[in-house]
Protein backbone atom coordinates (compact mmCIF):
# COMPACT_ATOMS: atom_id res chain seq x y z
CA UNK A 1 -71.15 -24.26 -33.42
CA UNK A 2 -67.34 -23.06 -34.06
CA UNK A 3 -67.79 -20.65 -30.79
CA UNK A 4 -68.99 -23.72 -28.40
CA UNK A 5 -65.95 -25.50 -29.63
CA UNK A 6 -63.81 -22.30 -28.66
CA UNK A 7 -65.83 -22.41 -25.46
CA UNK A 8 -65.44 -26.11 -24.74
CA UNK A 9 -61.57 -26.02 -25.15
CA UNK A 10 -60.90 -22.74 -22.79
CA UNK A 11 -63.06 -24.43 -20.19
CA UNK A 12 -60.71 -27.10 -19.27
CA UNK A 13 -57.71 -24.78 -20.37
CA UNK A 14 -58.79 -21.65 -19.90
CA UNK A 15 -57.23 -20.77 -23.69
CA UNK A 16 -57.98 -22.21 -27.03
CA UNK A 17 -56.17 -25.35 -28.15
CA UNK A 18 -53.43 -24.70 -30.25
CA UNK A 19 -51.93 -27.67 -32.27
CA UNK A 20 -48.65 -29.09 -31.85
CA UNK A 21 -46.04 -30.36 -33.45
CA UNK A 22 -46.28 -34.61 -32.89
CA UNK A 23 -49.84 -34.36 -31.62
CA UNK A 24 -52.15 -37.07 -32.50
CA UNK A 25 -55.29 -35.78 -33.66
CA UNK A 26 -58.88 -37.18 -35.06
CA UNK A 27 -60.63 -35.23 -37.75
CA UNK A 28 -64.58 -35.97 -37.81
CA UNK A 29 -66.93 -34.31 -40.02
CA UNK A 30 -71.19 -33.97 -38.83
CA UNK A 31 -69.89 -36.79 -35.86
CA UNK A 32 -68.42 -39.05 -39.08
CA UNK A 33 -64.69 -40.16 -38.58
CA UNK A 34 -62.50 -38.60 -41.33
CA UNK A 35 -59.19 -39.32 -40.49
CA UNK A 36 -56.54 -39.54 -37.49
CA UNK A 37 -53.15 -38.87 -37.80
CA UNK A 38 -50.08 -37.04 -36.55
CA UNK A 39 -49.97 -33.22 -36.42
CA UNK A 40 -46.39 -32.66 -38.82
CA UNK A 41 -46.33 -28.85 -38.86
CA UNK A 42 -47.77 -25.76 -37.36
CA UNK A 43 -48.58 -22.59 -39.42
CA UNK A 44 -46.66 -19.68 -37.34
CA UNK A 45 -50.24 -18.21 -36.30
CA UNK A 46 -51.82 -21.35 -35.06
CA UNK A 47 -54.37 -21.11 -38.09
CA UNK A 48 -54.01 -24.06 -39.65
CA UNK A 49 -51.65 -27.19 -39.24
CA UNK A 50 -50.56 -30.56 -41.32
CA UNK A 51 -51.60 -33.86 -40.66
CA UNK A 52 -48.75 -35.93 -41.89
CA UNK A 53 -49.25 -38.38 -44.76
CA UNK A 54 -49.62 -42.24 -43.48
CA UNK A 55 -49.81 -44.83 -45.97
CA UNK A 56 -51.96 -44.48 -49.07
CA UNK A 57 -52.99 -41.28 -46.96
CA UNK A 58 -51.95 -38.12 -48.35
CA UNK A 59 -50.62 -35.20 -46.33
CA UNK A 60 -53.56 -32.90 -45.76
CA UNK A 61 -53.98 -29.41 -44.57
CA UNK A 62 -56.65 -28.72 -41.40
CA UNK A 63 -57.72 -25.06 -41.58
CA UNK A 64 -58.97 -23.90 -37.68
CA UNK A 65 -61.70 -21.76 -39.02
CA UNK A 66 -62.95 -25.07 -40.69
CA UNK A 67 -67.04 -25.08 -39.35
CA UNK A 68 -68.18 -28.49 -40.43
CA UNK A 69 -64.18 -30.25 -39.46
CA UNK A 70 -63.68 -31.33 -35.72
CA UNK A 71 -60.54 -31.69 -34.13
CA UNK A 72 -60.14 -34.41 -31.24
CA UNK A 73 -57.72 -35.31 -29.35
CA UNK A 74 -56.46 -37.50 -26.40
CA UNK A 75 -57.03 -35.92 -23.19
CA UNK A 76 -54.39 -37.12 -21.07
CA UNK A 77 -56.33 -35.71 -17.58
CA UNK A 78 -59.56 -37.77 -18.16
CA UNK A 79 -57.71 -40.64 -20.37
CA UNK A 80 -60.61 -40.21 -23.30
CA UNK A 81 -61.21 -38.04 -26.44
CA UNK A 82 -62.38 -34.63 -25.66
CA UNK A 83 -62.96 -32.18 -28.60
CA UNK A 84 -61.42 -28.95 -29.61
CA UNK A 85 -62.23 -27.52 -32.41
């Protein structure tokens, strides 16, 4: 499942997603919403990122090689949620 995810996010790219910094992401678990927030840092090898802590939600750490975590986010060329990783 991880490599279809690679696969979806180089076909409209034509690379991997890498997080950013102020990115607002959605974090689903077996198609179950876990928690959307704001990307706050960026390890150095795009491995892993924060999501920043928003109101009785902690700060919480998003490994990439994560196989049952999704990552959405907004895709601003089709104005919907596309997933990628």
């Amino acid at each position: 499942m991880k490599s279809l995810a690679a696969l979806a996010a180089r076909r409209t790219t034509g690379r991997p997603w890498v997080p950013t910094r102020g990115a607002a992401v959605e974090l689903r678990q077996w198609g179950n919403h876990l928690r959307h927030g704001t990307v706050e840092a960026v390890l150095p090898d795009g491995s892993g990122f924060w999501i920043a802590a928003e109101g009785a939600a902690p700060r919480v750490f998003v490994h990439r090689g994560y196989e049952d975590i999704e990552v959405w986010i907004n895709d601003p060329t089709s104005r919907s949620r596309r997933r990628v990783g």
